[in-house]
N, C-alpha and C. Protein backbone atom coordinates (compact mmCIF):
# COMPACT_ATOMS: atom_id res chain seq x y z
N UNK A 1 2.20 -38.17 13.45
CA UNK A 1 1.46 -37.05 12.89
C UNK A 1 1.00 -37.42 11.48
N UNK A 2 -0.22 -36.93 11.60
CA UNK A 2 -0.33 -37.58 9.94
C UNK A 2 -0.74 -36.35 8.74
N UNK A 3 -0.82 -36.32 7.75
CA UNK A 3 -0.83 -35.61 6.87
C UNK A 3 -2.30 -35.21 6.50
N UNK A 4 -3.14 -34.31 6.11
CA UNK A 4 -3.92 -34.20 5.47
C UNK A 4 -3.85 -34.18 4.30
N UNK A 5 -5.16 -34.67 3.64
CA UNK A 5 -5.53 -35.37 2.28
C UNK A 5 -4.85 -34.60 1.29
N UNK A 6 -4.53 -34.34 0.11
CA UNK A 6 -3.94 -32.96 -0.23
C UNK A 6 -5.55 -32.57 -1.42
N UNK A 7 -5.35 -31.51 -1.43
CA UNK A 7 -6.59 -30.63 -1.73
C UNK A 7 -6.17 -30.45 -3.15
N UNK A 8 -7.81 -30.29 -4.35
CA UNK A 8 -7.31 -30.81 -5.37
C UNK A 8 -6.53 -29.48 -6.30
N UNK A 9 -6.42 -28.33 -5.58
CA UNK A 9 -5.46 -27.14 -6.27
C UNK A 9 -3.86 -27.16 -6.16
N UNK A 10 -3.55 -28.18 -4.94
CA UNK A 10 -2.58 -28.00 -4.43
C UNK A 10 -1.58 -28.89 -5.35
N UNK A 11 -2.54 -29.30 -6.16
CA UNK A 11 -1.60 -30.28 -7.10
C UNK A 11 -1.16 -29.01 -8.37
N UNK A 12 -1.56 -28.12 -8.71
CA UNK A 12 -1.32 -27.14 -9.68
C UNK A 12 -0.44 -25.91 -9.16
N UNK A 13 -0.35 -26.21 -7.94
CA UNK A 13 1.09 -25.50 -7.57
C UNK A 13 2.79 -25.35 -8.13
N UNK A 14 3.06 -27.29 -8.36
CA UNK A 14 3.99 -26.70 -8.70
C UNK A 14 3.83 -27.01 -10.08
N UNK A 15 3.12 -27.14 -10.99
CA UNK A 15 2.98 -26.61 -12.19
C UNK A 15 2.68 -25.13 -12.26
N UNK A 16 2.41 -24.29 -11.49
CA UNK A 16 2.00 -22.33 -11.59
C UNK A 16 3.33 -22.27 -11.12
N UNK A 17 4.39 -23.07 -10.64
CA UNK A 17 5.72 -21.86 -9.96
C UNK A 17 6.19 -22.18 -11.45
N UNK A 18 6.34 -23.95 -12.03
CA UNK A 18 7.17 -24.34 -13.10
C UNK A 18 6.80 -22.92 -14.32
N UNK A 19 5.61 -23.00 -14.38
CA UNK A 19 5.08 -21.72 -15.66
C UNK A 19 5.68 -20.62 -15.45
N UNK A 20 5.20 -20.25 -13.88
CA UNK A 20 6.33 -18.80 -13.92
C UNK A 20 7.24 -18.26 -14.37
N UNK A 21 8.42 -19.57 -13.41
CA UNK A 21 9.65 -19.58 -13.71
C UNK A 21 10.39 -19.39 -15.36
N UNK A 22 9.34 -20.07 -16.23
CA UNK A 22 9.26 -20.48 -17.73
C UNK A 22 9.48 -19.06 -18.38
N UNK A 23 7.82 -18.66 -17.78
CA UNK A 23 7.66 -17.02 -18.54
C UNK A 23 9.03 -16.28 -17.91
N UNK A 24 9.31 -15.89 -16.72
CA UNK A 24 10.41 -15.15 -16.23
C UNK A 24 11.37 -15.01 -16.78
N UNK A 25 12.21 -16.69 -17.56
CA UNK A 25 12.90 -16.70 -18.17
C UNK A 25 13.06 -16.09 -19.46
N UNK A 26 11.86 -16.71 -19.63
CA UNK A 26 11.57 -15.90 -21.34
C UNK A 26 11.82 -14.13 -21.47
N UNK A 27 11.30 -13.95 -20.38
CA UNK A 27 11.60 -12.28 -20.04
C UNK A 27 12.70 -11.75 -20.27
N UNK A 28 13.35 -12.90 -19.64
CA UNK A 28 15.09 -12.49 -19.26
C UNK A 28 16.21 -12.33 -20.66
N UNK A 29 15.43 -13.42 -21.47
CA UNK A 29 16.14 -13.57 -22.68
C UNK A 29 15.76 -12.51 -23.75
N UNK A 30 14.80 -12.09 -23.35
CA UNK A 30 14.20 -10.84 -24.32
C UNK A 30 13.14 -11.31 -25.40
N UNK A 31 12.72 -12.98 -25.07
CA UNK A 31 11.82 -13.22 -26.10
C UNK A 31 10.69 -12.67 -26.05
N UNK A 32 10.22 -12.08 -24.61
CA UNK A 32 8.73 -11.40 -24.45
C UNK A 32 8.57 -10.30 -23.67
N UNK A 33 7.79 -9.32 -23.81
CA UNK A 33 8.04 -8.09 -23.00
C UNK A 33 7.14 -8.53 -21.57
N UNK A 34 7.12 -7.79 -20.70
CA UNK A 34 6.57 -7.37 -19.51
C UNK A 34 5.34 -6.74 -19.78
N UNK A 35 4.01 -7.02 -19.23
CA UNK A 35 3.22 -6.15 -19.09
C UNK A 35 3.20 -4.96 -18.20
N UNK A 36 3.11 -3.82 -18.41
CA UNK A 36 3.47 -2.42 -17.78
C UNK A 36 2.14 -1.89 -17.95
N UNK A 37 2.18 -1.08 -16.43
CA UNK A 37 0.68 -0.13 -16.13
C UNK A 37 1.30 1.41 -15.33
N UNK A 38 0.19 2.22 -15.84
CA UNK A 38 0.58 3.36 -14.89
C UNK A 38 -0.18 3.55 -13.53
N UNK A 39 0.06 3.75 -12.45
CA UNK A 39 -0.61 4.02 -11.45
C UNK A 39 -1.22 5.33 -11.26
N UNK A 40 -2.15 5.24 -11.36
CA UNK A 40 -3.52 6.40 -11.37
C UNK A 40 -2.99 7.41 -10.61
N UNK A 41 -3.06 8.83 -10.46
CA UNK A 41 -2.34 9.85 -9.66
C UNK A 41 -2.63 9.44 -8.42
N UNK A 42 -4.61 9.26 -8.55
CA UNK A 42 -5.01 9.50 -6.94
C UNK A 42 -4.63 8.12 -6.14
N UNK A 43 -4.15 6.98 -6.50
CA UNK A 43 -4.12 6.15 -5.98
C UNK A 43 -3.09 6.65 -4.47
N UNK A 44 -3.58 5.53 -3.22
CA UNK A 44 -2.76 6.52 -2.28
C UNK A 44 -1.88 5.28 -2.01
N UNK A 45 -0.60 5.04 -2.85
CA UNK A 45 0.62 4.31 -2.18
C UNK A 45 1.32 4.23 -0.94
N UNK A 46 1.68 3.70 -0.39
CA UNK A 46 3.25 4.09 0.78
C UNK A 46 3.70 5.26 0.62
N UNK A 47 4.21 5.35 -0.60
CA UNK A 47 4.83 6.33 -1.01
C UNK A 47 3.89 7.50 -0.83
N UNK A 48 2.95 8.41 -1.10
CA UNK A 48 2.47 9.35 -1.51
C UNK A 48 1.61 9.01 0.34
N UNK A 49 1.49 8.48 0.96
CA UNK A 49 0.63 8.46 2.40
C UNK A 49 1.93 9.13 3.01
N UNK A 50 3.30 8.88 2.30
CA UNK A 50 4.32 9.04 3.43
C UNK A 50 4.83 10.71 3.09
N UNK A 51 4.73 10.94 1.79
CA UNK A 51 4.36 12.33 0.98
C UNK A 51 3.45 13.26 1.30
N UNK A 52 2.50 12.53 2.02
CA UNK A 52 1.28 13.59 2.77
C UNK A 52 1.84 13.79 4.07
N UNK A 53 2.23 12.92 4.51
CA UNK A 53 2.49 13.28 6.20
C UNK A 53 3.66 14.25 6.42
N UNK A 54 4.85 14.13 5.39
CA UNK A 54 5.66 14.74 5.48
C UNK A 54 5.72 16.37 5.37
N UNK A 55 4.27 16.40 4.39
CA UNK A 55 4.19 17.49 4.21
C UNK A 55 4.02 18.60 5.20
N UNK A 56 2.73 17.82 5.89
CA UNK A 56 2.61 18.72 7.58
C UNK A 56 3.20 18.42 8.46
N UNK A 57 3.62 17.36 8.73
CA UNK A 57 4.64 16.93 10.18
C UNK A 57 5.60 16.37 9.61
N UNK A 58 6.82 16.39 10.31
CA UNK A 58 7.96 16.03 10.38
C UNK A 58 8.06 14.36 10.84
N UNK A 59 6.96 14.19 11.68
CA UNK A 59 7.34 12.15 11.99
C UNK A 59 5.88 12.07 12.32
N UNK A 60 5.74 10.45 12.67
CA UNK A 60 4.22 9.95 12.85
C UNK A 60 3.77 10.74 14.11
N UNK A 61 4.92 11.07 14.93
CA UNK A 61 4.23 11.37 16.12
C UNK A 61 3.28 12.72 16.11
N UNK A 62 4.59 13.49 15.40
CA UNK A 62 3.60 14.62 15.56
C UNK A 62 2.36 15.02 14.22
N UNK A 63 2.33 14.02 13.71
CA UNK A 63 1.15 14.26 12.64
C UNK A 63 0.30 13.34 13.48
N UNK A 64 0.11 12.49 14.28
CA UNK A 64 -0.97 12.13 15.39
C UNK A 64 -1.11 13.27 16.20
N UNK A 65 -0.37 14.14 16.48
CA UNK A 65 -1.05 14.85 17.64
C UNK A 65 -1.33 16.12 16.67
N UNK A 66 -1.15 16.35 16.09
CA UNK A 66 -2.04 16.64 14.93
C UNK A 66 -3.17 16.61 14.43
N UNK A 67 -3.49 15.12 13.79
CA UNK A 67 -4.34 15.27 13.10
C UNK A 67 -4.98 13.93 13.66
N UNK A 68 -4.62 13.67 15.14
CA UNK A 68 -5.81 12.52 15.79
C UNK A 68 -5.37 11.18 14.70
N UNK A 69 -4.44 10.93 14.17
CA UNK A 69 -4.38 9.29 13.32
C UNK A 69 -3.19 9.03 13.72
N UNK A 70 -3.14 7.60 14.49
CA UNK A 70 -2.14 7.03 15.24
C UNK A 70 -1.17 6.89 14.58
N UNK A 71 0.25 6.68 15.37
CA UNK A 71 1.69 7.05 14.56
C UNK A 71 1.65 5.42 13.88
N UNK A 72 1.15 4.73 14.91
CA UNK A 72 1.81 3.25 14.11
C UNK A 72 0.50 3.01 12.84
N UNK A 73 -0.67 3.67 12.83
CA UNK A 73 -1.39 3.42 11.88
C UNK A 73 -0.63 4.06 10.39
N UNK A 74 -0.45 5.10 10.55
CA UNK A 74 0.88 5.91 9.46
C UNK A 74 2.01 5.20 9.39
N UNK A 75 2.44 4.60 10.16
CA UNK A 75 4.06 3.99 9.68
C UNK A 75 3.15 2.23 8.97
N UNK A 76 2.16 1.97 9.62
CA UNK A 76 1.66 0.80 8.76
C UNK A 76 1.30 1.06 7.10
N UNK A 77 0.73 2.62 6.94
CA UNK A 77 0.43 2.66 5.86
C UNK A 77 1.10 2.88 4.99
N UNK A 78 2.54 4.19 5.73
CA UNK A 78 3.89 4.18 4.76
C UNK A 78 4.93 3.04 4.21
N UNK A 79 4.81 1.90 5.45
CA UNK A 79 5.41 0.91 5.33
C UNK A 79 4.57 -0.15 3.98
N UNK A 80 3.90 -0.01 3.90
CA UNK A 80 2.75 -0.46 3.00
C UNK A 80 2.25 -1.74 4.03
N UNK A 81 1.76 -2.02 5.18
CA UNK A 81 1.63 -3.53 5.63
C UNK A 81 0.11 -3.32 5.98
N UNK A 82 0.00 -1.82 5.61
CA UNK A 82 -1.49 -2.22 5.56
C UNK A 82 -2.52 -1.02 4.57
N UNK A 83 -3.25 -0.87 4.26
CA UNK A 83 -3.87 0.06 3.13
C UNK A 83 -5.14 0.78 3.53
N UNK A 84 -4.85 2.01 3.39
CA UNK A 84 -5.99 3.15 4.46
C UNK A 84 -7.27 2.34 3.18
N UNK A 85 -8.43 2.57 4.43
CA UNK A 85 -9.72 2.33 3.79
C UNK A 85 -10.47 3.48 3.31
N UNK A 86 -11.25 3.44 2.55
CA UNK A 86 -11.96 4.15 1.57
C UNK A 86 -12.02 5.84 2.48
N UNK A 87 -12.67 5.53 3.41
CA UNK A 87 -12.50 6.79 4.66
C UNK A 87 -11.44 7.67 4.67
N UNK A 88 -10.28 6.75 5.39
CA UNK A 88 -9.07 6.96 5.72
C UNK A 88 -8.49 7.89 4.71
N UNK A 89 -8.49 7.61 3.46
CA UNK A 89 -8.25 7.76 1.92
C UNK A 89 -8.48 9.01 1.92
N UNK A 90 -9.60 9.42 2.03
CA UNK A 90 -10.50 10.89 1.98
C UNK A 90 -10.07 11.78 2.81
N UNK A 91 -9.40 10.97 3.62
CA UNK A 91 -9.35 12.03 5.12
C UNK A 91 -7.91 12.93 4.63
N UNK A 92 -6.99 11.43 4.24
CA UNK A 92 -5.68 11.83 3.96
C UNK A 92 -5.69 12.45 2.68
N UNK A 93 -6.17 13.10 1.71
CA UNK A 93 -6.36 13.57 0.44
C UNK A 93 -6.83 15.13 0.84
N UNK A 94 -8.04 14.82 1.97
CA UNK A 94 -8.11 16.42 2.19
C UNK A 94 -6.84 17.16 3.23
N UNK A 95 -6.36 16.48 4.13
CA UNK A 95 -5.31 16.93 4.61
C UNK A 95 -3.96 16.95 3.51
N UNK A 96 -3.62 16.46 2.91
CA UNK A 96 -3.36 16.85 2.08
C UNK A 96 -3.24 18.14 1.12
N UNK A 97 -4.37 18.58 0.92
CA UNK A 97 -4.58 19.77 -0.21
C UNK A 97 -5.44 20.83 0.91
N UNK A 98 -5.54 20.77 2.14
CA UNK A 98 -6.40 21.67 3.06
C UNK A 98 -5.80 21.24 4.22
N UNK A 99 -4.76 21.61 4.86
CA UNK A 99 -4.45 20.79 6.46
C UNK A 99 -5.23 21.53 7.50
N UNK A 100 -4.96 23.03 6.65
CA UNK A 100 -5.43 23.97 8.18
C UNK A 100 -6.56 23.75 8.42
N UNK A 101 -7.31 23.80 7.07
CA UNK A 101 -8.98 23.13 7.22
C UNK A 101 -9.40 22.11 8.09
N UNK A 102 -8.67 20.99 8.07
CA UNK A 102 -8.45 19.81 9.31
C UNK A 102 -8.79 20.08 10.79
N UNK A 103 -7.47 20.91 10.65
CA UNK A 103 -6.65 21.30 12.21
C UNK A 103 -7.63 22.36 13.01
N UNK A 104 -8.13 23.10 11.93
CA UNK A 104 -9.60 24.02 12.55
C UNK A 104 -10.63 22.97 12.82
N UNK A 105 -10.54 22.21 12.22
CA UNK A 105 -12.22 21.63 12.59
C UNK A 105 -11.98 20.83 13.75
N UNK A 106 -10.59 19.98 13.87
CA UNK A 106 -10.06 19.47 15.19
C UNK A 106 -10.22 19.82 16.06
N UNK A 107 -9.83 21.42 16.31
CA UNK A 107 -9.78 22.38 17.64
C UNK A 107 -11.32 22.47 17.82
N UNK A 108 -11.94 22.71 17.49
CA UNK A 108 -13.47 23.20 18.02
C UNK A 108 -13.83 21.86 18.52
């Protein structure tokens, strides 16, 4: 079996873990702080997708038969392994703050 050529980033690998590791340390010792951010309200995390669902249903299942969005698409998004799209986002924001509004427009 033979090797392919190595590609010319792959050489700055382990110089980016060695740096890491460097800064991390430095962290550890207290010579440098952490950069820190706040996460925007509306942003829609795991957390707060799993905060919406809970609100109207009790598990994925029955917030699919609900509100028509598959259980494993919700446990992907609570789990974080995957991230509602711009749509998705909207959908879950108005169910959210309007469910019945939803659930009426569902039924017709």
């Amino acid at each position: 079996m033979t090797q392919s050529p190595q590609q010319p980033n792959d050489s700055r690998v382990g110089d980016d873990l060695v740096e890491a590791f460097q800064e991390m340390a430095a962290y550890l010792r207290g010579e440098v702080e952490a950069e820190s951010y706040e996460v925007p309200d509306d942003v829609l995390t795991p957390e707060r997708v799993q905060a919406i669902r809970r609100k109207v249903a009790p598990s994925t299942k029955e917030f699919e038969r609900q509100f028509r969005i598959s259980a494993r698409t919700m446990e992907a998004y609570e789990q974080g392994r995957r991230r509602p799209d711009a749509t998705m986002q909207t959908l879950l924001r108005v169910i959210e703050r309007e469910p019945d509004a939803v659930r009426r427009a569902l039924a017709s």
